[in-house]
Protein backbone atom coordinates (compact mmCIF):
# COMPACT_ATOMS: atom_id res chain seq x y z
CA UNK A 1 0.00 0.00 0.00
CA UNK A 2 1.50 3.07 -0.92
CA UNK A 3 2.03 5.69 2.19
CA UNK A 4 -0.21 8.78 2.36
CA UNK A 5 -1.18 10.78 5.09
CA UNK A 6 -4.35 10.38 6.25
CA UNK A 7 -5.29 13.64 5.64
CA UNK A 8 -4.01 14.06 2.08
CA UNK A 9 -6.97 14.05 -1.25
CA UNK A 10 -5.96 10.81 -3.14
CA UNK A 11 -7.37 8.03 -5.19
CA UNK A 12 -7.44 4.32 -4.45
CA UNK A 13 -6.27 1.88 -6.90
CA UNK A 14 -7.81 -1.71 -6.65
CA UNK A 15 -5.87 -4.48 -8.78
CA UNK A 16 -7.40 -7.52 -9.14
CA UNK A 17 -4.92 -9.30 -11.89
CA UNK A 18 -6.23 -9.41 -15.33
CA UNK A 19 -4.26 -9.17 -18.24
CA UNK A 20 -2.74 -5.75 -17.47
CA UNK A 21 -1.39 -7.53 -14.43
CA UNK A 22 -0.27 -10.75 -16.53
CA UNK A 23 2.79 -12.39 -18.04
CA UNK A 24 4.20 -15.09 -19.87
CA UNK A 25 5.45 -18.01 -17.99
CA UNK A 26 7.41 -20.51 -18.47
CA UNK A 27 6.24 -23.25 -16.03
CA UNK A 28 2.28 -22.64 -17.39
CA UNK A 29 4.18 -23.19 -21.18
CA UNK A 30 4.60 -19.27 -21.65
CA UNK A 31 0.88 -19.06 -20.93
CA UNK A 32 0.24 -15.32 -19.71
CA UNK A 33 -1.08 -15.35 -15.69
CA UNK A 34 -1.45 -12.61 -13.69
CA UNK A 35 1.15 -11.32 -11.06
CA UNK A 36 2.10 -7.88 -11.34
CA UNK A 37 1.00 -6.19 -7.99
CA UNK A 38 -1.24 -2.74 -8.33
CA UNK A 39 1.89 -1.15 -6.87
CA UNK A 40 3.99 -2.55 -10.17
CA UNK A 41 0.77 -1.26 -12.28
CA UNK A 42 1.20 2.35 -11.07
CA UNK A 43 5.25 2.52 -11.70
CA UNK A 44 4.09 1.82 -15.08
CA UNK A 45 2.28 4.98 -15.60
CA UNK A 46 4.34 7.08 -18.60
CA UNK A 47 2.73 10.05 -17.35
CA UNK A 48 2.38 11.80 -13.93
CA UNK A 49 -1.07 11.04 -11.81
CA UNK A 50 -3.19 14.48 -11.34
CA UNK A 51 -2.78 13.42 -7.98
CA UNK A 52 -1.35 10.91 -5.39
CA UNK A 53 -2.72 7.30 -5.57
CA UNK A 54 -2.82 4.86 -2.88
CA UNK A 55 -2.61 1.25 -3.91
CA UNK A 56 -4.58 -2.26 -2.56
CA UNK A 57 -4.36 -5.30 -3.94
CA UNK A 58 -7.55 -7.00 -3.80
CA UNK A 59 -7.06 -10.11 -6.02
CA UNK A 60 -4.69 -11.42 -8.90
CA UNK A 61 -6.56 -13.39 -11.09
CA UNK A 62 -7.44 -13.72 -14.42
CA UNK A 63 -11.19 -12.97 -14.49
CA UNK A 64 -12.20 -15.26 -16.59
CA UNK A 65 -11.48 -17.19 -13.04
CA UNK A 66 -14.27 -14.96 -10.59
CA UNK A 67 -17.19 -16.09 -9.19
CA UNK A 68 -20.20 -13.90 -8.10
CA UNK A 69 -18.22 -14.35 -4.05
CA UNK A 70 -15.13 -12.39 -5.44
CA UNK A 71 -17.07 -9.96 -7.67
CA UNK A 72 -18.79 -8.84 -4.40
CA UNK A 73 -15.37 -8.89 -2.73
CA UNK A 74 -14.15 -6.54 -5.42
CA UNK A 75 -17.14 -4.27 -4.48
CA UNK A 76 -16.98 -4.24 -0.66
CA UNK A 77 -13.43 -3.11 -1.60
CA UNK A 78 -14.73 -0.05 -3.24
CA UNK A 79 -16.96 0.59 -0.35
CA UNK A 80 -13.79 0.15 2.08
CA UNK A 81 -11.90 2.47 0.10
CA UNK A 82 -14.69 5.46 -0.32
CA UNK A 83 -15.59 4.79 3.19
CA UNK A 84 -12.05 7.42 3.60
CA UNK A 85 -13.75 11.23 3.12
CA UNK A 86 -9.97 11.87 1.61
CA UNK A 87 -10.24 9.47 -1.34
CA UNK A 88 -11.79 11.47 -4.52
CA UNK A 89 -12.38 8.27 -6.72
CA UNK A 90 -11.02 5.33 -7.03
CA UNK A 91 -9.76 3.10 -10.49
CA UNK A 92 -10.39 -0.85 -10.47
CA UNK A 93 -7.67 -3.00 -13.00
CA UNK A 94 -9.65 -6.09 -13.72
CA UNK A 95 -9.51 -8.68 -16.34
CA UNK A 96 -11.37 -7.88 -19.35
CA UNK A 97 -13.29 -11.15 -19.71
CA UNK A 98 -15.87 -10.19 -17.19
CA UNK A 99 -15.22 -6.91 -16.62
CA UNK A 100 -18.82 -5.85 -17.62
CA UNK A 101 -20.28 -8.06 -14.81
CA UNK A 102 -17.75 -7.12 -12.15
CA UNK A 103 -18.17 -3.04 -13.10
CA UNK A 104 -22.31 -3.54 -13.36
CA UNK A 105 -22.64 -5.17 -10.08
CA UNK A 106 -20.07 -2.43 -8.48
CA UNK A 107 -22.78 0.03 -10.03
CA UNK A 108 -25.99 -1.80 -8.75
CA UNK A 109 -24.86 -1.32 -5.08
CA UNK A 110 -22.76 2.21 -5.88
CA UNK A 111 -24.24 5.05 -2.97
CA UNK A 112 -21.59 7.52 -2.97
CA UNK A 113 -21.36 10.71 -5.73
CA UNK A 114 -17.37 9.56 -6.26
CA UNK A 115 -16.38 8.05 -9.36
CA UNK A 116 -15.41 4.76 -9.95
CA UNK A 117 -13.45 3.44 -13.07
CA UNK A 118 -13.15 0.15 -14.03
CA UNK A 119 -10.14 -0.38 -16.74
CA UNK A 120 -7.73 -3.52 -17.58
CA UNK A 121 -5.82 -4.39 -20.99
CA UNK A 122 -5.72 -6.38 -23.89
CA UNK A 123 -2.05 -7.14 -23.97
CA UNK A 124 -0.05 -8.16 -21.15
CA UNK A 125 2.58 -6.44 -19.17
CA UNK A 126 5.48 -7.92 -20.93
CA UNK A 127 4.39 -8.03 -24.52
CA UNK A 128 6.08 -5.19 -26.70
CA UNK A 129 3.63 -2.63 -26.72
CA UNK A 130 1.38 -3.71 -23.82
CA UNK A 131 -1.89 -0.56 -24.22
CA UNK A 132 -2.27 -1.46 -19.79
CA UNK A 133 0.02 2.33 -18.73
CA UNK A 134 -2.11 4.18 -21.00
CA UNK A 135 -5.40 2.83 -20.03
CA UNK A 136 -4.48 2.89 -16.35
CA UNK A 137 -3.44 6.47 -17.00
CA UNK A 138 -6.35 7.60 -18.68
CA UNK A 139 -8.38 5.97 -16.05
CA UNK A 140 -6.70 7.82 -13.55
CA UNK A 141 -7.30 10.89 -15.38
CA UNK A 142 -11.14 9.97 -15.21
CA UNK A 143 -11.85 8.92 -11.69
CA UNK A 144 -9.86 12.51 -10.64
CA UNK A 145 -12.00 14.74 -13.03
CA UNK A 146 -14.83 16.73 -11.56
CA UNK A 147 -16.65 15.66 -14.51
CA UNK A 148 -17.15 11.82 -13.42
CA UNK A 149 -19.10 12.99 -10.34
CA UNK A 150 -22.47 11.82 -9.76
CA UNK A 151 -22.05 8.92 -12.84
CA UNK A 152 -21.88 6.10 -11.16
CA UNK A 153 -19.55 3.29 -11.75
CA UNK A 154 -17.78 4.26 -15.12
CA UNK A 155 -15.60 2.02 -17.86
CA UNK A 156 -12.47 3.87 -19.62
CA UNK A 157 -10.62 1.57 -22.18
CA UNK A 158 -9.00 2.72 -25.19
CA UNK A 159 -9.60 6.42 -24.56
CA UNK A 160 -13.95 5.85 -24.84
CA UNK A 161 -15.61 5.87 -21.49
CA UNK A 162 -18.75 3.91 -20.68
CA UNK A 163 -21.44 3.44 -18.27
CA UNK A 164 -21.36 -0.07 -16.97
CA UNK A 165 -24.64 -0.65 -17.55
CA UNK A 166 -25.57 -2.03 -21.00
CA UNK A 167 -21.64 -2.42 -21.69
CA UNK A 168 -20.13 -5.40 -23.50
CA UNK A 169 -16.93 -6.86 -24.26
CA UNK A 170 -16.91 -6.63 -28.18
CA UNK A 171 -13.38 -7.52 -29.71
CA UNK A 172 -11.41 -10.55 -28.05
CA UNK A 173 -8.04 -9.37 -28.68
CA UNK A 174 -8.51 -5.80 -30.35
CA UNK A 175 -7.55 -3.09 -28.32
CA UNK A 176 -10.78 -0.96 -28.50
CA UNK A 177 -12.58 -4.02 -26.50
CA UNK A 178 -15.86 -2.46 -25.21
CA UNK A 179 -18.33 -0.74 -26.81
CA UNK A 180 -22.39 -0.34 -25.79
CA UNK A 181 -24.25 -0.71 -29.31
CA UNK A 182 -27.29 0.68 -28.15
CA UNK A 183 -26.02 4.23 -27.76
CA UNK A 184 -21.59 4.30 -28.29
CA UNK A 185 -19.73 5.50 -25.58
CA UNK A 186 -20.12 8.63 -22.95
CA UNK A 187 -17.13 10.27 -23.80
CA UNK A 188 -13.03 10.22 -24.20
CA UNK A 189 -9.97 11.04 -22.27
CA UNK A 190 -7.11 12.05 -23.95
CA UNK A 191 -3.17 10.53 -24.00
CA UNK A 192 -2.99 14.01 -22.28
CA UNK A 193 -5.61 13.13 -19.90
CA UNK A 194 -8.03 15.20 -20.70
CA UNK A 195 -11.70 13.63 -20.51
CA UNK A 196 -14.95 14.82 -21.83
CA UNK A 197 -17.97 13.46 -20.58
CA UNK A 198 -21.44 13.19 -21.98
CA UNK A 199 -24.65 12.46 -20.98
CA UNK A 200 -24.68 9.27 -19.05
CA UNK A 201 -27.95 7.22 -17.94
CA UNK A 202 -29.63 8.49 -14.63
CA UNK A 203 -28.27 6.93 -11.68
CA UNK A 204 -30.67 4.41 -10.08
CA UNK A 205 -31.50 3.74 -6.70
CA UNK A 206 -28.99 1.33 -5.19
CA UNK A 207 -29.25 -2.04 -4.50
CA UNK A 208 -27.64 -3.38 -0.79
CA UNK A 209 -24.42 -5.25 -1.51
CA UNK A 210 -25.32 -8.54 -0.18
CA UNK A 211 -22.69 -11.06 1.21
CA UNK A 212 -19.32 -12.30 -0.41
CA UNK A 213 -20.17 -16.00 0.64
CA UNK A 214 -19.25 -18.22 -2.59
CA UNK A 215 -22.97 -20.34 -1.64
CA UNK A 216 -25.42 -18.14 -2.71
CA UNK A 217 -28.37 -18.79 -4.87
CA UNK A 218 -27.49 -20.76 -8.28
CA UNK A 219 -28.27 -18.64 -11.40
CA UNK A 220 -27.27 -20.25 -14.33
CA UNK A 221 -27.40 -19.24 -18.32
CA UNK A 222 -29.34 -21.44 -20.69
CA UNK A 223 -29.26 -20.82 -24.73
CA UNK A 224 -31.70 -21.16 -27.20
CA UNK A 225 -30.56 -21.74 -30.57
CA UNK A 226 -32.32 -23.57 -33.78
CA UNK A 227 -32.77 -27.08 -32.60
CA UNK A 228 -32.58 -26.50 -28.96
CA UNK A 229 -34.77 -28.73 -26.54
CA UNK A 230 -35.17 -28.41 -22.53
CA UNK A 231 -32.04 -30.84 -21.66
CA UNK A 232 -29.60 -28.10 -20.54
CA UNK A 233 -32.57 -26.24 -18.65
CA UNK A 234 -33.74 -29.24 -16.81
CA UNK A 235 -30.17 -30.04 -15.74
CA UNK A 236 -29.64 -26.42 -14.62
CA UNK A 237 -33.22 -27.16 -12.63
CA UNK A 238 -31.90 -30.91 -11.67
CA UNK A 239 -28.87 -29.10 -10.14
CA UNK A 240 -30.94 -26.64 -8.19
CA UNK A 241 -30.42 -23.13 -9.37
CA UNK A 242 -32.94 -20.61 -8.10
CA UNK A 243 -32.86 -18.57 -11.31
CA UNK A 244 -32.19 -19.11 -14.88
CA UNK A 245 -31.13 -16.59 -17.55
CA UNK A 246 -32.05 -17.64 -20.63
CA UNK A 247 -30.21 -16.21 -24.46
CA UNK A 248 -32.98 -16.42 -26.43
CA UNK A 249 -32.89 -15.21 -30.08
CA UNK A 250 -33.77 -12.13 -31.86
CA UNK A 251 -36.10 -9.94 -29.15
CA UNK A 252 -36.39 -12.39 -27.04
CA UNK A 253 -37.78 -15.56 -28.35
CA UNK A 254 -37.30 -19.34 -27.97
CA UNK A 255 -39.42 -22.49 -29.15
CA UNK A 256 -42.75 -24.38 -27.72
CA UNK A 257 -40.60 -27.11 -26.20
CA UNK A 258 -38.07 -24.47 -24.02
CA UNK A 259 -41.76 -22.57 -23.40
CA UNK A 260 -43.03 -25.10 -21.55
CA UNK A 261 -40.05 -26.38 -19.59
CA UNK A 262 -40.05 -22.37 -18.18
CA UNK A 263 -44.13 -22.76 -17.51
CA UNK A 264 -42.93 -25.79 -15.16
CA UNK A 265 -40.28 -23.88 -14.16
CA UNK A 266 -41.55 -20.85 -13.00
CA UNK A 267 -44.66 -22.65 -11.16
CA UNK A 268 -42.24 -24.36 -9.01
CA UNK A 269 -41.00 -20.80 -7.84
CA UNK A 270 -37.42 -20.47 -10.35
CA UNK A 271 -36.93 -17.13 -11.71
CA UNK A 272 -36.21 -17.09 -15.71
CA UNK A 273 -35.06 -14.16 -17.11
CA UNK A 274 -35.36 -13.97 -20.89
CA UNK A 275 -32.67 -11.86 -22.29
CA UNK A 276 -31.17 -12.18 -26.09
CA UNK A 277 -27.91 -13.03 -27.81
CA UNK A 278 -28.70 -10.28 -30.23
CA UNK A 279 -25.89 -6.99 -29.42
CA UNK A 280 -28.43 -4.50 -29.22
CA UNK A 281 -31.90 -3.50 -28.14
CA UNK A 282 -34.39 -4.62 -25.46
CA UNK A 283 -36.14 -7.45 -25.19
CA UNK A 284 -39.27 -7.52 -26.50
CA UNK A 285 -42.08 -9.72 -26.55
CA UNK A 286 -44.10 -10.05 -29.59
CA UNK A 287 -43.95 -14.01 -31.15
CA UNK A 288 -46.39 -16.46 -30.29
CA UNK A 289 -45.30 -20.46 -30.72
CA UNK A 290 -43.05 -20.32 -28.42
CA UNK A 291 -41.64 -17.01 -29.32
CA UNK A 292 -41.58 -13.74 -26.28
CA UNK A 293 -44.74 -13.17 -25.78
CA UNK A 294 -45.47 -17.16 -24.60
CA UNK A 295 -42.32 -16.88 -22.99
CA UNK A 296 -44.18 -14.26 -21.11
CA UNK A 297 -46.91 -16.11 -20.68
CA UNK A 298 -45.12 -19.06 -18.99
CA UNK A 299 -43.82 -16.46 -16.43
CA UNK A 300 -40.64 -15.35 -17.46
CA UNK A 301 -39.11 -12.08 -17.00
CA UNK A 302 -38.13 -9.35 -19.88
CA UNK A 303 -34.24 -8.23 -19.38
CA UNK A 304 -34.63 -4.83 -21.43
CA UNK A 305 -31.30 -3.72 -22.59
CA UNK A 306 -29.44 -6.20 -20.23
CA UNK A 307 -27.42 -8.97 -22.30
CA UNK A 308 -27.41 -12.48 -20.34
CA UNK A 309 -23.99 -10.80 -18.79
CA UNK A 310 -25.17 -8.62 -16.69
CA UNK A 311 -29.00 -10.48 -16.69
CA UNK A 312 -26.64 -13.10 -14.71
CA UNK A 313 -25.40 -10.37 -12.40
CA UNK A 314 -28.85 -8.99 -11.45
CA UNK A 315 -30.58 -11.92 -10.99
CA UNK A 316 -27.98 -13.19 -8.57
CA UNK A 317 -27.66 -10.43 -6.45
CA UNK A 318 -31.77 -9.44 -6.14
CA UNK A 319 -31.91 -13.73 -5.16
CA UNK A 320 -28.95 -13.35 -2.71
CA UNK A 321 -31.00 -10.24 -1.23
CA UNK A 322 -33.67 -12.80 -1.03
CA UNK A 323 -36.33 -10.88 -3.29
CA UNK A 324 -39.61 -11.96 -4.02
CA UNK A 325 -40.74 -12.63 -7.88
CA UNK A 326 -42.82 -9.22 -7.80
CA UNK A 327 -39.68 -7.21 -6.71
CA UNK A 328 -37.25 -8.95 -9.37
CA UNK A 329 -39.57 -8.18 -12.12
CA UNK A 330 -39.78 -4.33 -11.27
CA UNK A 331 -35.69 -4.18 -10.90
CA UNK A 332 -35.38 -5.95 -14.22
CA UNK A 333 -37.63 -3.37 -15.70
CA UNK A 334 -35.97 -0.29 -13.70
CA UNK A 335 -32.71 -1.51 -14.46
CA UNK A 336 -33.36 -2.49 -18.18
CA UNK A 337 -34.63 0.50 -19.45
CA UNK A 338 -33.31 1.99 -22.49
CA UNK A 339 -29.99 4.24 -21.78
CA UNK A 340 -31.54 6.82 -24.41
């Protein structure tokens, strides 16, 4: 942890590994794994922070490894660290795999006007021309501007800056990795570190951050695709989640055989959630024969805007808070509202 006096406006970093913390090794083959410390991460800033940063190390793991436990760890972190009245905002590295759950459920249980800024890297730290100092910079840059006040939990990669809600991972090795294809990003920062900020979504009402116990409530995703029967849902039911996300197809729609599995489902008290592989728009119900509006029907829940991502992430915390149906149905149409 970098030394600060008490007294003295800073910003907390949070690393949690990822691939701006990774590199090659020889005893995993030359397989990248993460192990740079967040105190390595911040001597690898080419420019000078706006102001001094204090440094915890929450985790160092690729994401791709987290459960919903150590996502909740991550945000009782950012709680800790914003529970300091001399911390102005704080930056989260994380793994870009599931960075969009980890930085939506940090924004679902967010209650406090200082930024946060979730950023990582698409290259690790010892490839050539790793792009982790200038996104760690520029996130910096973010989390310390007036103008990421009262935005909730933010995203800066590759210079655009996103709301975490309705963000997705969109290139699996390209360095501009995120985009939202509803409505593009909320604005830039510069290799200067200047940022301009848009409009961003109204903050919602926050959710309580439940407990970091790895036990909770199963949720588990289930895809529809041409073909598809109820095998895979019934074994997600035979292994006792509580909830079940479902990718349906174009707004929202499945097939007669999946709509009936969900009817039993949801009569023996299991939340579905019907969200969509497509990239953008909201779910909507309108197809009969098994299509969204039978899936309605049978009981299961719209996701709006939210991909099975952060559908996953919702429906596990509101059944960790212990929610009732009724409750889980207004938060998925609260929190899945169009951004624009």
């Amino acid at each position: 942890m970098t030394p600060l006096e008490d007294s003295k406006t800073h910003l907390v970093l949070l690393a949690t590994g990822g691939t701006i913390a990774s590199r090659s090794r020889p005893e995993a083959g030359g397989a990248a794994v993460a192990a740079d410390t967040g105190e390595q991460l911040l001597g690898s800033l080419g420019v000078p922070s706006p102001c001094p940063v204090r440094v915890v190390d929450v985790l160092r793991k690729g994401s791709y490894l987290l459960d919903f436990g150590e996502m909740v760890q991550v945000c009782s972190a950012i709680r800790e660290a914003l529970a300091d009245p001399a911390v102005l905002g704080v930056v989260v590295t994380h793994g870009t795999d599931t960075m969009e759950e980890t930085s939506f459920l940090a924004d679902l249980t967010h209650d406090d006007p200082r930024p946060v800024v979730f950023t990582g890297a698409q290259k690790a730290a010892d490839s050539a021309s790793p792009d982790g100092p200038a996104n760690l910079a520029q996130a910096v840059a973010v989390a310390a501007s007036p103008q990421a006040r009262d935005r909730g939990v933010l995203l800066s990669f590759a210079g655009r800056i996103f709301p975490s809600r309705g963000v997705q991972k969109a290139q699996t090795t390209g360095l501009d990795a995120f985009a939202n294809p509803d409505v593009g990003p909320a604005g830039w920062v510069t290799a200067a570190g200047g940022v301009h900020l848009g409009d961003v979504p109204p903050r919602m009402e926050p959710f309580r951050l439940p407990s970091a116990a790895p036990d909770g409530p199963r949720v588990d995703v289930v895809a529809s695709y041409p073909g598809a029967d109820d095998v895979l849902l019934r074994a997600s039911l035979a292994a006792g989640a509580a909830g079940i996300v479902l990718e349906a197809t174009g707004s929202g729609n499945a097939n007669r055989t999946l709509c009936a599995a969900i009817a039993e489902a949801t009569a023996a008290g299991i939340v579905v959630v019907t969200s969509t592989r497509v990239p953008a728009g909201p779910v909507v119900p309108i197809y009969g024969d098994g299509g969204g509006r039978d899936l309605l029907a049978a009981g299961a829940i719209p996701s709006g805007i939210l991909r099975p991502s952060q559908s996953l992430v919702l429906l596990s915390l509101l059944l960790r808070l212990e929610m009732p149906r009724s409750r889980i149905a207004e938060s998925f149409e609260r929190c899945g509202r169009p951004l624009s």
